[in-house]
Protein backbone atom coordinates (compact mmCIF):
# COMPACT_ATOMS: atom_id res chain seq x y z
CA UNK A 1 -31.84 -115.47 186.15
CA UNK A 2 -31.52 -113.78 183.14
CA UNK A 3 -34.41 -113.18 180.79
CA UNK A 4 -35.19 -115.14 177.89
CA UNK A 5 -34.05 -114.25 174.91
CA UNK A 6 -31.96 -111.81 176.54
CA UNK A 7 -28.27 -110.75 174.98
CA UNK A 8 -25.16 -112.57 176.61
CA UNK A 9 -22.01 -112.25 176.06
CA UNK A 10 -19.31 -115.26 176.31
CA UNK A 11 -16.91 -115.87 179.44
CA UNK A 12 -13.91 -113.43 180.06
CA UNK A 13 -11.19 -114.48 178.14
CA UNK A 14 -9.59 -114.57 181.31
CA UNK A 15 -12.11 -117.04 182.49
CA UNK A 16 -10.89 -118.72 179.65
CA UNK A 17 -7.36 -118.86 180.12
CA UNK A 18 -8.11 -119.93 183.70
CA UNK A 19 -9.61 -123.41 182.94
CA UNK A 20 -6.11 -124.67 182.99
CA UNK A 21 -7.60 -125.25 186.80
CA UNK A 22 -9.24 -128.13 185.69
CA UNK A 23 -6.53 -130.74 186.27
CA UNK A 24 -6.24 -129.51 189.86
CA UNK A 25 -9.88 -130.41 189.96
CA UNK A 26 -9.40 -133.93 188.50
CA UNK A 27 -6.31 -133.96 191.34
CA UNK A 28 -8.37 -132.95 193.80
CA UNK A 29 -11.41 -135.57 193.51
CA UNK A 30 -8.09 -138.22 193.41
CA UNK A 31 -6.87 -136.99 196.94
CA UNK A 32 -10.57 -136.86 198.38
CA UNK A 33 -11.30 -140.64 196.70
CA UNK A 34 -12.36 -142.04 200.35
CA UNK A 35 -14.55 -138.52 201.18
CA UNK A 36 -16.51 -139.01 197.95
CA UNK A 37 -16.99 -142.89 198.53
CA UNK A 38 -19.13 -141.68 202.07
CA UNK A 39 -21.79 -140.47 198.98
CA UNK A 40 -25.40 -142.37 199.43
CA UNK A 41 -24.92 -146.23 197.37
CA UNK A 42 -26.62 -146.35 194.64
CA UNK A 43 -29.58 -148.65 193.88
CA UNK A 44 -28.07 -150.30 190.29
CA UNK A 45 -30.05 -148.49 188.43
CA UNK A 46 -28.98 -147.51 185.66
CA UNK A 47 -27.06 -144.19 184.33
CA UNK A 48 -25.78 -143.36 181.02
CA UNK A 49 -23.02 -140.66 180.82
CA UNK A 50 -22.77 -138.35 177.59
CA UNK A 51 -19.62 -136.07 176.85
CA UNK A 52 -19.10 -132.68 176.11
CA UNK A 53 -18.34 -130.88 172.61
CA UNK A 54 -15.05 -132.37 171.34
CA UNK A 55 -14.59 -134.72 174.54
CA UNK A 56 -14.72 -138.81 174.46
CA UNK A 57 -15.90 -140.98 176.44
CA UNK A 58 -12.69 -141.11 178.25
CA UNK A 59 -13.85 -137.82 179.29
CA UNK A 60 -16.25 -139.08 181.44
CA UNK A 61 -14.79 -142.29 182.54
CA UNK A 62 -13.38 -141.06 186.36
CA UNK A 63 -17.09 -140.32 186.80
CA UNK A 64 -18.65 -143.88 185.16
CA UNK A 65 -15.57 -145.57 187.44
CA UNK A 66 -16.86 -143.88 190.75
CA UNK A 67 -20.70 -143.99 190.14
CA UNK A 68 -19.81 -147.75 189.52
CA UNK A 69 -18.26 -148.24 193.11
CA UNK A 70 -21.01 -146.30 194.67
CA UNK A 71 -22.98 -149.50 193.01
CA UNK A 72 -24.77 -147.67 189.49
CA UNK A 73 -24.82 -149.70 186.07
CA UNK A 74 -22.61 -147.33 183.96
CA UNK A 75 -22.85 -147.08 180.46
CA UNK A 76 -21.01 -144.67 177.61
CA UNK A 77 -22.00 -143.31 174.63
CA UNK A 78 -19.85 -145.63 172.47
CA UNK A 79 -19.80 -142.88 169.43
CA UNK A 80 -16.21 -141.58 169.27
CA UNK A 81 -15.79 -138.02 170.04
CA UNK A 82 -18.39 -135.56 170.45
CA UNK A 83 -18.64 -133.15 167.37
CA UNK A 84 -21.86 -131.77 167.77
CA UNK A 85 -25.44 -132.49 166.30
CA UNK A 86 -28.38 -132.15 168.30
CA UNK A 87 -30.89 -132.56 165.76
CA UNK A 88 -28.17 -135.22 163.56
CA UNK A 89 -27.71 -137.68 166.61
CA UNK A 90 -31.64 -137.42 168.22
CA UNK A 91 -32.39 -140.74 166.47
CA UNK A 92 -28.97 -142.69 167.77
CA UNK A 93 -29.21 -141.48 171.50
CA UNK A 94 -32.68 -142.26 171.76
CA UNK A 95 -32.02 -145.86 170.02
CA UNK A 96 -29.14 -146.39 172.59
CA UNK A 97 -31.48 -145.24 175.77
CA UNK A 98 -34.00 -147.72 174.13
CA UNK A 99 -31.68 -150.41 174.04
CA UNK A 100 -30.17 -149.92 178.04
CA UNK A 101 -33.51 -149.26 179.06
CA UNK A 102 -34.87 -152.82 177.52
CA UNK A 103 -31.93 -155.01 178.48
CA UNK A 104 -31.84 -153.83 182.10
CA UNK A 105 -35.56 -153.68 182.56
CA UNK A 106 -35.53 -150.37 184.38
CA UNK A 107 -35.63 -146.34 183.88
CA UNK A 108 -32.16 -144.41 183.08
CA UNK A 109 -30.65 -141.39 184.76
CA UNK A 110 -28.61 -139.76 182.01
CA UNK A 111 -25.91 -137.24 182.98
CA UNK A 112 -24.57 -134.90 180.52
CA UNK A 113 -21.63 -132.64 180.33
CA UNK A 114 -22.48 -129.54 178.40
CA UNK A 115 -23.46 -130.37 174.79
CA UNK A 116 -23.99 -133.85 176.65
CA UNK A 117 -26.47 -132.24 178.75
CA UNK A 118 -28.13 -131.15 176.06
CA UNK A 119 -28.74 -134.03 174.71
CA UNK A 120 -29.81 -135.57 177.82
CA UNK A 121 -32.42 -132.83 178.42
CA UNK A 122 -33.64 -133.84 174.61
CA UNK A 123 -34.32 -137.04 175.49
CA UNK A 124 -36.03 -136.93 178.51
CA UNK A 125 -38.53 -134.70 176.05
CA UNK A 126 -38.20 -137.46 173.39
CA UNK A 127 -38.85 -140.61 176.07
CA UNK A 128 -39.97 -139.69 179.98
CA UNK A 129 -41.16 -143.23 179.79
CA UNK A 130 -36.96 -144.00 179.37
CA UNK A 131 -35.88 -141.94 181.57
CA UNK A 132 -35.68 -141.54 185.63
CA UNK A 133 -33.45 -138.44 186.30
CA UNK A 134 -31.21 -135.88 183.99
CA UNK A 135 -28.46 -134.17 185.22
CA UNK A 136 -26.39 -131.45 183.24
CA UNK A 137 -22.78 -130.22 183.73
CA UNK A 138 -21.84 -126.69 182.55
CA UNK A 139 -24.60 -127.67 179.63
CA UNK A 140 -25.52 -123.74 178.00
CA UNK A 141 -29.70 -125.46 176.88
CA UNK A 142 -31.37 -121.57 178.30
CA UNK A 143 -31.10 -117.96 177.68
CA UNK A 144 -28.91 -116.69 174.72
CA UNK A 145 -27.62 -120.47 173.63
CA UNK A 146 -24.49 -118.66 171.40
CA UNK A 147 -22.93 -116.92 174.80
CA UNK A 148 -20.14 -119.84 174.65
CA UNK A 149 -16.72 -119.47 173.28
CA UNK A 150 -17.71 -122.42 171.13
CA UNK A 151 -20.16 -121.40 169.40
CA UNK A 152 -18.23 -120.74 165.83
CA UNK A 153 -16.51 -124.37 166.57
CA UNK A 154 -19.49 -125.83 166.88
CA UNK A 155 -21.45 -125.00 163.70
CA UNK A 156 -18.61 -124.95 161.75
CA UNK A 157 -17.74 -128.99 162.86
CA UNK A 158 -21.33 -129.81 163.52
CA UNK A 159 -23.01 -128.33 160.36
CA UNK A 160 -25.80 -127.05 162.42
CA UNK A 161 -26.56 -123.52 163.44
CA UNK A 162 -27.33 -123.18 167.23
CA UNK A 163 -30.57 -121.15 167.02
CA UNK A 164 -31.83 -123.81 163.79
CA UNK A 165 -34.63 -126.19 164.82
CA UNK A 166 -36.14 -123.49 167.32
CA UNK A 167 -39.03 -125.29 168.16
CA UNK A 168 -36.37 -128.13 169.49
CA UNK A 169 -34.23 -125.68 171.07
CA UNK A 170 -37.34 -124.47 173.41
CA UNK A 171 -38.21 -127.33 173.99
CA UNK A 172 -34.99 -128.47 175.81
CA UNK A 173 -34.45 -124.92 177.24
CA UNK A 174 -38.11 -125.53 179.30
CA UNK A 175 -39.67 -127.67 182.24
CA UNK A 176 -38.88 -131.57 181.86
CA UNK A 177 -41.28 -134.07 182.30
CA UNK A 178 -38.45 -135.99 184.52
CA UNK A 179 -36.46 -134.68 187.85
CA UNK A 180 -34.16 -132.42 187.18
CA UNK A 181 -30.83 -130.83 187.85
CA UNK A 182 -28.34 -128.15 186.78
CA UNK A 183 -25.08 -128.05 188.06
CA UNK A 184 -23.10 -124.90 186.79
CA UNK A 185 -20.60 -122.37 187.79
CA UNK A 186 -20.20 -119.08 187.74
CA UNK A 187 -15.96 -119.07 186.79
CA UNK A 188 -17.40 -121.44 183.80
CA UNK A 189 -14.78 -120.45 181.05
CA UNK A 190 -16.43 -121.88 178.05
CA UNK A 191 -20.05 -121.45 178.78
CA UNK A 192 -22.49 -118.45 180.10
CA UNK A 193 -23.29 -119.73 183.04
CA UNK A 194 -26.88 -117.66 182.47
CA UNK A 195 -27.31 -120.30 179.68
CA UNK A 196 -27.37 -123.45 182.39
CA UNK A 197 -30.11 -121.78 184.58
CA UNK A 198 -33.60 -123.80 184.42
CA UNK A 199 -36.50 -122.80 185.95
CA UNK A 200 -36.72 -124.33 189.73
CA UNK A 201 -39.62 -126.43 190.82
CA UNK A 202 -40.77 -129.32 193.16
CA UNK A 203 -38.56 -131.29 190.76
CA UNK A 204 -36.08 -129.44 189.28
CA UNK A 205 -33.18 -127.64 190.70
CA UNK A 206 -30.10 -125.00 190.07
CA UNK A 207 -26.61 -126.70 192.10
CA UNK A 208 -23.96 -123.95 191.87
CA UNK A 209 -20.20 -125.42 192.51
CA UNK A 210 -17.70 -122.28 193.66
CA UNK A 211 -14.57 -121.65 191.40
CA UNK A 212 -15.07 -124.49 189.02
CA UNK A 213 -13.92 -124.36 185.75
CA UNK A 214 -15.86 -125.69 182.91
CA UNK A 215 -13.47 -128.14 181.71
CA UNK A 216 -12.88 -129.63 185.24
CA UNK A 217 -16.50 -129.40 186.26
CA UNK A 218 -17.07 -133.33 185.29
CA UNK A 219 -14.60 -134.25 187.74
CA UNK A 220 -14.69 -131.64 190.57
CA UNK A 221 -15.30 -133.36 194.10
CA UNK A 222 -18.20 -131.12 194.97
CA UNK A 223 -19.87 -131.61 191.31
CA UNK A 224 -19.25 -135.54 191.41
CA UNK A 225 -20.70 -135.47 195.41
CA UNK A 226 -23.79 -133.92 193.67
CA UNK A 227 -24.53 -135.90 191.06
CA UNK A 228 -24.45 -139.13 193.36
CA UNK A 229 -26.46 -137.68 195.88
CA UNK A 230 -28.70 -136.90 193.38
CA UNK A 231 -28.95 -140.50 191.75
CA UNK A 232 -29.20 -141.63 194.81
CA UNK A 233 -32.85 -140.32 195.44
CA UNK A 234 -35.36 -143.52 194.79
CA UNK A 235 -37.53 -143.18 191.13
CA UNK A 236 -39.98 -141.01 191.59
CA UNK A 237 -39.03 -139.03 194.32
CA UNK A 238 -37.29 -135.78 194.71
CA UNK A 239 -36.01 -133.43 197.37
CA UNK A 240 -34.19 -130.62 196.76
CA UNK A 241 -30.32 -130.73 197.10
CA UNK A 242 -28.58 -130.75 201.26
CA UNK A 243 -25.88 -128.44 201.07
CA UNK A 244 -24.89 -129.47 204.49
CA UNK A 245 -22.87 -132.27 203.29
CA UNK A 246 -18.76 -132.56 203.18
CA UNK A 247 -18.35 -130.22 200.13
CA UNK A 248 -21.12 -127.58 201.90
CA UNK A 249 -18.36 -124.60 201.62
CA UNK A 250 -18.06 -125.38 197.67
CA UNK A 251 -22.03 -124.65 196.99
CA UNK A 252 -23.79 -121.52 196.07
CA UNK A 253 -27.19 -120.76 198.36
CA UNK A 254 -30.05 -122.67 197.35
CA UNK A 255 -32.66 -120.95 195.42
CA UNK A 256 -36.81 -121.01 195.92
CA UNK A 257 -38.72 -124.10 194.20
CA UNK A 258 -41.37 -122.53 192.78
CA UNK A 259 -44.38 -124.69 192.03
């Protein structure tokens, strides 16, 4: 893992050019539909799915539509598309966890594609009371935060600097008070993938996914086999991630929980 406050650079601008991959990822998880539907049933609990920079909610609907049939209570962000603001949208997220958590009576997983993991990580700080699991997608919350290629986009659409609000930004870049998991990749285009390494533990945990691009990392098989094997775990409880599943050739090696 790279040191804190250590120098990154951005992905390759080949890496770049090569997240065109990402529709044979959404292609993919369409072709393996009946694999992924062997994933552990969910409990109806229920999970709130936040989008990346510049994406919708359409974004992350394939992934609401099959946590659904595995038998979660889906919900979206319902803000239009994503144009940044951690510190400008802090009191809107937590007022919609507030409002899912109340009207079903019970703790919410929150899944977030980059920026959108972000956020999730933010308010698991904000309310653990709220909140029963976070997982992030390809979200850049550790290390050198501006080793993206859209970092420039993002201030300039956002009207916040990255590195403003530190004491907010180290917050979400530390331990959780809530089960954890990072799912990232290594061909990530957009994002360092340095920047979506937390710190493992007896309840938080580093999933690498082979080859997938950053765009296509919401909707690649073995990311989506992941994430509902990891919502699947009861509240409360946590074991690391089983490689040994269908998609075992698409993970990286597990690292060492440390206590």
């Amino acid at each position: 893992m790279a040191g804190v406050g250590q120098r990154l650079r951005p992905p390759s601008l080949f890496l770049m050019l090569a997240e065109a991959r990402s529709l044979f990822e959404l292609n993919s998880s369409l072709l393996l539909s009946p694999l992924l539907m062997r994933a552990p049933k969910g409990d109806g609990h229920p999970v709130l799915a936040l989008p990346g920079f510049l994406a919708s909610d359409l974004s992350m609907a394939p992934m609401r539509r099959y946590l659904k049939e595995l038998g979660y209570d889906t919900y979206a962000w319902n803000m239009g598309r994503n144009f940044g603001g951690v510190s400008s949208k802090r009191g809107a997220l937590r007022d919609l966890l507030q409002r899912i958590h109340e009207n079903t009576g019970r703790k919410v997983s929150v899944v977030g594609w980059s920026l959108g993991g972000i956020y999730a990580r933010d308010l698991a700080l904000q309310a653990p009371d709220m909140v029963r699991s976070v997982i992030t997608l390809g979200s850049p919350f550790a290390n050198d935060v501006t080793a993206t290629n859209a970092t420039k986009l993002y201030e300039m659409l956002s009207g916040e600097g990255v590195n403003d609000n530190p004491e907010i930004r180290e917050a979400i870049a530390g331990d959780l008070p809530v089960p954890t998991t990072s799912i990232y990749s290594r061909t990530d285009g957009i994002v360092n993938w340095h920047t979506s390494l937390l710190r493992p533990s007896k309840t938080a945990e580093n999933i690498e996914v082979h080859l997938a691009s950053h765009i296509g990392l919401g909707v690649n098989p073995a990311a989506l086999w992941a994430v509902a094997d990891r919502l699947a775990q009861g509240e409360g409880e946590f074991k690391q991630f089983d490689r040994s599943g269908p998609f075992a050739i698409a993970y990286g090696p597990p690292e060492n929980a440390q206590s």
